[in-house]
Protein backbone atom coordinates (compact mmCIF):
# COMPACT_ATOMS: atom_id res chain seq x y z
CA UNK A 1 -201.51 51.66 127.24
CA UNK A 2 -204.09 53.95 126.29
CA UNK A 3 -205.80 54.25 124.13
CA UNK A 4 -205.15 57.73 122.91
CA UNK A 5 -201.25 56.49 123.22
CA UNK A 6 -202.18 53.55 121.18
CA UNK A 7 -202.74 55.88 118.43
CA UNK A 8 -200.20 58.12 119.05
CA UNK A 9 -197.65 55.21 118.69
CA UNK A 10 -199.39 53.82 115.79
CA UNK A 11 -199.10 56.47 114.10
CA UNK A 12 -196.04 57.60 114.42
CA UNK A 13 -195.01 53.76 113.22
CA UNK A 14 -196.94 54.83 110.05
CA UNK A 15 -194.83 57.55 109.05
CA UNK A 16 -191.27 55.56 110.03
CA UNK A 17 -193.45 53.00 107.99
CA UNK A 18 -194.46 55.06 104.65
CA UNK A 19 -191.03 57.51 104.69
CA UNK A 20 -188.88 54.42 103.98
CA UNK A 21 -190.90 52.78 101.52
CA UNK A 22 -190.61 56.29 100.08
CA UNK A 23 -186.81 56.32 100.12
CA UNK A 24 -186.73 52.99 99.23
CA UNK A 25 -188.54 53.65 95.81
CA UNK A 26 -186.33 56.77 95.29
CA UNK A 27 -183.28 54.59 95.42
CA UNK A 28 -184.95 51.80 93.36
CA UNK A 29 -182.33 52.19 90.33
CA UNK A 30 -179.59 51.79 92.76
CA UNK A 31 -178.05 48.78 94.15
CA UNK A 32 -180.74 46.85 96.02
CA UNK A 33 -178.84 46.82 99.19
CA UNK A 34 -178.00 50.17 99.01
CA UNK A 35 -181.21 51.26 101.29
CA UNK A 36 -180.77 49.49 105.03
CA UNK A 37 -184.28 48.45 106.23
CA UNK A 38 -186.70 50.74 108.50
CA UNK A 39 -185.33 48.74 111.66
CA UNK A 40 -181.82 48.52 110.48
CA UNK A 41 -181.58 52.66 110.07
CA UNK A 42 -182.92 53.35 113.40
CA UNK A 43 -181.04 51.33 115.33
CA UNK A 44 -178.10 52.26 113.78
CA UNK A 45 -178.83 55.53 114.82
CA UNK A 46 -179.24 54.60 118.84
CA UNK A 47 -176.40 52.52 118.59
CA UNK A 48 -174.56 55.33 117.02
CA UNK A 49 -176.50 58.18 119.85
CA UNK A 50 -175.40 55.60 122.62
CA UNK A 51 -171.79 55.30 121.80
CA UNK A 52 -171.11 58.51 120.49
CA UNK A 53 -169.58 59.40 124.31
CA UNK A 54 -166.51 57.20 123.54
CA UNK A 55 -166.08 59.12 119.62
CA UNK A 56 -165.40 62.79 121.93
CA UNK A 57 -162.74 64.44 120.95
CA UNK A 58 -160.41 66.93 122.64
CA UNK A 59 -162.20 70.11 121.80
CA UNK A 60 -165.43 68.14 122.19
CA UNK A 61 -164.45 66.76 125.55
CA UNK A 62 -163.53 70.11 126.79
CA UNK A 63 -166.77 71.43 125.82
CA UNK A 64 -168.43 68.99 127.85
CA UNK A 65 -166.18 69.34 130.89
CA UNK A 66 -167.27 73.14 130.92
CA UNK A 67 -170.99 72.51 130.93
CA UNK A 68 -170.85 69.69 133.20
CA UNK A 69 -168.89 73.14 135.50
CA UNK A 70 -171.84 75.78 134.83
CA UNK A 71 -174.53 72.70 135.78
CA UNK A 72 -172.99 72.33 138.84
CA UNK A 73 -172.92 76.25 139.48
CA UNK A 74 -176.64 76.62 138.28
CA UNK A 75 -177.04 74.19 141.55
CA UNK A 76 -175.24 75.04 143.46
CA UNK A 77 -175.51 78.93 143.18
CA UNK A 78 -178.31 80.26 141.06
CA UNK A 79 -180.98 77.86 140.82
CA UNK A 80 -182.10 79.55 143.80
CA UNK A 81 -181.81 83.10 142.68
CA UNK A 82 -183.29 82.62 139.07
CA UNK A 83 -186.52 80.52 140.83
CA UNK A 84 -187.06 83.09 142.90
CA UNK A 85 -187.83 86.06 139.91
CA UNK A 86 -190.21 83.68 138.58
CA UNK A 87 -192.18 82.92 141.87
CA UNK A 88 -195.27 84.25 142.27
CA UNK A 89 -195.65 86.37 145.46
CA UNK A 90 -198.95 88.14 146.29
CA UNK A 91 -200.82 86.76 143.65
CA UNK A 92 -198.67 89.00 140.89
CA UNK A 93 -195.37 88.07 139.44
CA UNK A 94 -192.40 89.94 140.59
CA UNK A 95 -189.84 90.38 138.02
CA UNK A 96 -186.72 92.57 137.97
CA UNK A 97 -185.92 94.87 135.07
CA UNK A 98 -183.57 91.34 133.80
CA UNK A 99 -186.14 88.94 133.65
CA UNK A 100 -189.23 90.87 132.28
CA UNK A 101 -187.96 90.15 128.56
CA UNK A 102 -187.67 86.26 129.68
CA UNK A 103 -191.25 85.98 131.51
CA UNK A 104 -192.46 87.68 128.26
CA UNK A 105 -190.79 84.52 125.72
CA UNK A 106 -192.02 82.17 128.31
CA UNK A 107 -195.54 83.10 127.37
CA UNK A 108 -194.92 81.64 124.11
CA UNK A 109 -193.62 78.86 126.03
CA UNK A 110 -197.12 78.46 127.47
CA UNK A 111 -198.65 77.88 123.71
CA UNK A 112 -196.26 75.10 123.49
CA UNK A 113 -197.24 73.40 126.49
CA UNK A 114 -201.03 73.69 126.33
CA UNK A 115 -200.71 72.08 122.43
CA UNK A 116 -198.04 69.03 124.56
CA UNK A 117 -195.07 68.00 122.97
CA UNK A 118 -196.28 64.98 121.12
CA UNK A 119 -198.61 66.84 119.28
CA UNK A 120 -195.93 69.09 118.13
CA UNK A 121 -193.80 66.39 117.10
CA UNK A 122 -197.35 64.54 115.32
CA UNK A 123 -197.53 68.29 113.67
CA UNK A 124 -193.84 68.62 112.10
CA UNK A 125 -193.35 65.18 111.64
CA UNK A 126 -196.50 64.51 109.54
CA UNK A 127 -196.26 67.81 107.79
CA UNK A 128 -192.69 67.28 106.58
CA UNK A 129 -193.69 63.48 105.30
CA UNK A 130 -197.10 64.95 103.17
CA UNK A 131 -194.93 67.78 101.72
CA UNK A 132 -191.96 65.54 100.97
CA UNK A 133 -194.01 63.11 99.52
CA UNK A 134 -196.09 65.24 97.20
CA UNK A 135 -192.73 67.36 96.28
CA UNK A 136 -190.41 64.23 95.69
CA UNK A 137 -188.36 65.99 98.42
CA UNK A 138 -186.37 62.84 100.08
CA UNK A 139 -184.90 65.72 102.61
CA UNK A 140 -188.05 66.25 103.86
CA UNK A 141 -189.16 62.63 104.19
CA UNK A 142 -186.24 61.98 105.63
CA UNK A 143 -186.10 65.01 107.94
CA UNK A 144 -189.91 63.85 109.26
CA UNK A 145 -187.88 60.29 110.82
CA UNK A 146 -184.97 61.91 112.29
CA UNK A 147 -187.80 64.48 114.41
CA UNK A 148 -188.95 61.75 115.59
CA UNK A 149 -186.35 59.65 116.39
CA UNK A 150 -184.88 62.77 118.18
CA UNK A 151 -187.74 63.29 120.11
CA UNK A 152 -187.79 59.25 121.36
CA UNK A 153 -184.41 58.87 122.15
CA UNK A 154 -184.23 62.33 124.11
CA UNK A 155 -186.73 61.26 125.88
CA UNK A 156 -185.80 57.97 127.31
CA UNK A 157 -182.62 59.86 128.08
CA UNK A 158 -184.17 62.22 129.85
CA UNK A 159 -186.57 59.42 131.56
CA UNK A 160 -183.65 57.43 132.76
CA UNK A 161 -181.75 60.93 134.04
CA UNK A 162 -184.98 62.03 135.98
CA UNK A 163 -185.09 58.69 137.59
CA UNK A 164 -181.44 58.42 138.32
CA UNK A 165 -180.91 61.54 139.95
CA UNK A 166 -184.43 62.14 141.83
CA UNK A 167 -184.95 65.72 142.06
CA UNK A 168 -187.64 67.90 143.79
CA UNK A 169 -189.27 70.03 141.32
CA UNK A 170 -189.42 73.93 142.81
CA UNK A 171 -193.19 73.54 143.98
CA UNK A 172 -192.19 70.84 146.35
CA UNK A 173 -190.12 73.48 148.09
CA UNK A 174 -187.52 71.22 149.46
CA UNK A 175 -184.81 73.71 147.95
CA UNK A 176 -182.72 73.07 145.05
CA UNK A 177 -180.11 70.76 146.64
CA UNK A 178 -182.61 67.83 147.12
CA UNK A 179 -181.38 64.93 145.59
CA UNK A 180 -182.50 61.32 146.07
CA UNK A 181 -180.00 59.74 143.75
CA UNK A 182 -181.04 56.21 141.93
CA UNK A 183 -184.10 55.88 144.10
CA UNK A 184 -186.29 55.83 140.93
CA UNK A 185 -189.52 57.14 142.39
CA UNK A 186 -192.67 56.95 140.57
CA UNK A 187 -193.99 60.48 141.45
CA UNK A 188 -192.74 63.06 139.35
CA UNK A 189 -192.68 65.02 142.49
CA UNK A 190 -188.65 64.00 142.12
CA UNK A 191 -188.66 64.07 138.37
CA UNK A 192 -187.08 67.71 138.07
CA UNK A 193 -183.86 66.61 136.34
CA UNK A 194 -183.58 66.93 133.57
CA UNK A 195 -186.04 68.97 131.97
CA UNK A 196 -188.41 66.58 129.51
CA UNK A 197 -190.05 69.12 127.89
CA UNK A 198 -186.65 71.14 127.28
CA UNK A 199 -185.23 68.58 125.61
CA UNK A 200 -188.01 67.42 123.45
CA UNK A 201 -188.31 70.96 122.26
CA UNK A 202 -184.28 71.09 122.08
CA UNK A 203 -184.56 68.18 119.78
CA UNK A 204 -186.37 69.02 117.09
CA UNK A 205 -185.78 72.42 116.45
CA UNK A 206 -182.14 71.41 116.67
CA UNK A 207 -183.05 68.74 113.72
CA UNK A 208 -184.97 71.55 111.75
CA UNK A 209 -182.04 74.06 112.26
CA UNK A 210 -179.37 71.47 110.94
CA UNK A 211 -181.27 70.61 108.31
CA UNK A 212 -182.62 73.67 106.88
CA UNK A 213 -179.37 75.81 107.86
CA UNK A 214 -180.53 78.94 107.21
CA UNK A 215 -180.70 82.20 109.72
CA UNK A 216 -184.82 82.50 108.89
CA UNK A 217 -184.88 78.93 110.15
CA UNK A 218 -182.29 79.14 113.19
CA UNK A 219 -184.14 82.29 115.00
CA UNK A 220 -187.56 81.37 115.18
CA UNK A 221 -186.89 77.73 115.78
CA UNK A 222 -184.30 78.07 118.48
CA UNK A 223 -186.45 80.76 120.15
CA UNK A 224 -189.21 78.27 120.47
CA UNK A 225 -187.02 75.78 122.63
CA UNK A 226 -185.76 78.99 124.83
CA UNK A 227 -189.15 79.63 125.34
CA UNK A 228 -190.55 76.29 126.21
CA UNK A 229 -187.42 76.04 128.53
CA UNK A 230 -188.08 79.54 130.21
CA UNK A 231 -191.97 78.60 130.75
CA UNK A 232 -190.66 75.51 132.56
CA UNK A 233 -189.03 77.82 135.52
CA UNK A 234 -191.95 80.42 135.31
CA UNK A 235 -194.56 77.45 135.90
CA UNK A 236 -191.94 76.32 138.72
CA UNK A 237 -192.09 73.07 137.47
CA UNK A 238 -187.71 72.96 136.93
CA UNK A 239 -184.86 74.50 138.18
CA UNK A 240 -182.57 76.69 135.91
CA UNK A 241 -180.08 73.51 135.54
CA UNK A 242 -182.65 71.33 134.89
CA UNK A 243 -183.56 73.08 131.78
CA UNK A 244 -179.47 73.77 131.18
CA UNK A 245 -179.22 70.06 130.89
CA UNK A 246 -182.06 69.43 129.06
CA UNK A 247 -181.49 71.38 126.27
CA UNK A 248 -178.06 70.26 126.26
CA UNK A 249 -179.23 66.71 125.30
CA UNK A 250 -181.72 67.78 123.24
CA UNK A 251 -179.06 69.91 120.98
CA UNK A 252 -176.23 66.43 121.24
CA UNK A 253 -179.05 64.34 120.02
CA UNK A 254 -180.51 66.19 117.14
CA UNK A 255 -177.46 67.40 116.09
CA UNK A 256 -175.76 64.19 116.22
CA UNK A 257 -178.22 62.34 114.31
CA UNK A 258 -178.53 64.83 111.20
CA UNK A 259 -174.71 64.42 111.15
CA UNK A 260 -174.76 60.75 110.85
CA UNK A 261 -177.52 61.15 108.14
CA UNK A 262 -175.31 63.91 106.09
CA UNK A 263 -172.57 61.87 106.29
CA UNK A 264 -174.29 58.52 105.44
CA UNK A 265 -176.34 60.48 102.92
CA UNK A 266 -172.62 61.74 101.35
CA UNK A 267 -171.17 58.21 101.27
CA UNK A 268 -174.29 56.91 99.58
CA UNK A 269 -173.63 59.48 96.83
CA UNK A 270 -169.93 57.63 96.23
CA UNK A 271 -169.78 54.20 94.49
CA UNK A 272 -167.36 52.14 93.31
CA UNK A 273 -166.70 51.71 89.61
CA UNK A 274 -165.13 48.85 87.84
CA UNK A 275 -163.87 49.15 84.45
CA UNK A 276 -161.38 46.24 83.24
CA UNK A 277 -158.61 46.24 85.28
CA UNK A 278 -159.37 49.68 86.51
CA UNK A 279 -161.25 51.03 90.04
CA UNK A 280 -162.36 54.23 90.67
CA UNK A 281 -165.64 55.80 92.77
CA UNK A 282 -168.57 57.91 90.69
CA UNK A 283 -170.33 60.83 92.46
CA UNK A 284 -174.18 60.65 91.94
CA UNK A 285 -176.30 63.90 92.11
């Protein structure tokens, strides 16, 4: 590893590391086993990521069903067509009247890419621990661990997927039908699907939205991922299903975890009381 990943990962340790000995000390006068450990919350949470295929319901499995149908026609039918709007022909890009607006957001999607990801994630993550920390604001300390466990389990996700399926990126110019399924190949000439830097940027802005549910907070934050996934097909680095799918993980994910933390976060807030021979449950706010 590294170096400069050595500190990356260190760091990002730290703030798992200093947000739950935060929690921990806000939930002091509480039971003592009413906090789970650093290592015991985050696997919970891939556990509960992993698994959460089997919990689908009806309207949820329906929903999946008809994404899984438009992937397949963004292959099959317009990953062609939408690549070529964005490909550069005479040294100029050549955009119809439809596509102008898109190659203008995925300019913003450019400022995303030359700052990389991790930084991002380094940016929000740290920013929401300081804040949440000098404010007493447990949402915010808490929000900081789920960006980042968003961004980590999105990614390996989206590592095993571009493995797994083996798909030329648009520069290679093999077409967007070339496939080299479970061959696991080490250039990310084949790493097309799905889009890594679609579904990082899917994840945490889908943890900030669900967090902070608020329109001023939706717009600007769900713009950003558009745009990172629109720069992706103007620097022909994915196809338009690659970055279909990617943001589609990057949504489940975030979205799933700040679920499980409201709804852990809810049950905390109800505990038993015994009085005599009576039982009931007191709501703490």
């Amino acid at each position: 590893m590294s170096p400069k990943n050595t500190f990356l990962l260190l760091f990002l340790i730290a703030i798992l590391c200093v947000q739950n000995v935060c929690l921990a000390q806000g939930l002091r006068l509480r039971e003592s086993n009413a906090s789970p450990n650093l290592f015991s919350k985050v696997g919970g949470d891939i556990s509960y990521i992993f698994f959460s295929p089997a919990r689908l319901n009806k309207r949820k499995s329906l929903t999946f069903l008809a994404l899984t149908s438009i992937t397949l026609g963004f292959i099959s039918t317009f990953d062609k067509e939408i690549n070529n709007e964005f490909l550069t022909q005479n040294g100029s890009k050549s955009h119809s009247r439809y596509f102008t607006p898109l190659k203008g957001l995925a300019n913003v999607g450019d400022v995303y890419d030359k700052i990389s990801s991790i930084n991002v994630l380094m940016g929000l993550s740290g920013a929401m621990l300081l804040t949440g920390t000098s404010l007493a604001d447990d949402k915010m300390k808490s929000t900081a661990r789920l960006l980042i466990e968003s961004y980590f389990i999105a990614g390996a996700l989206t590592k095993f997927g571009k493995g797994m399926f083996g798909r030329a990126r648009p520069y290679v110019k093999h077409g967007s039908k070339d496939f080299n399924f479970l061959e696991f190949s080490s250039t990310t000439d084949y790493h097309s699907f799905p889009s890594g830097h679609t579904t990082s940027a899917f994840s945490m802005m889908t943890v900030l939205a669900k967090q902070y549910d608020h329109w001023w907070v939706k717009i600007p934050v769900y713009t950003l991922a558009v745009s990172v996934a629109l720069q992706r097909i103007d620097s022909s680095n994915h196809w338009g299903s690659d970055v279909l799918a990617g943001g589609a993980i990057g949504y489940w994910v975030g979205s799933t975890l700040v679920n499980r933390y409201n709804n852990l976060s809810t049950q905390s807030k109800l505990q038993p009381v015994f009085l005599g021979n009576q039982a009931g449950l007191f709501y703490v706010f």
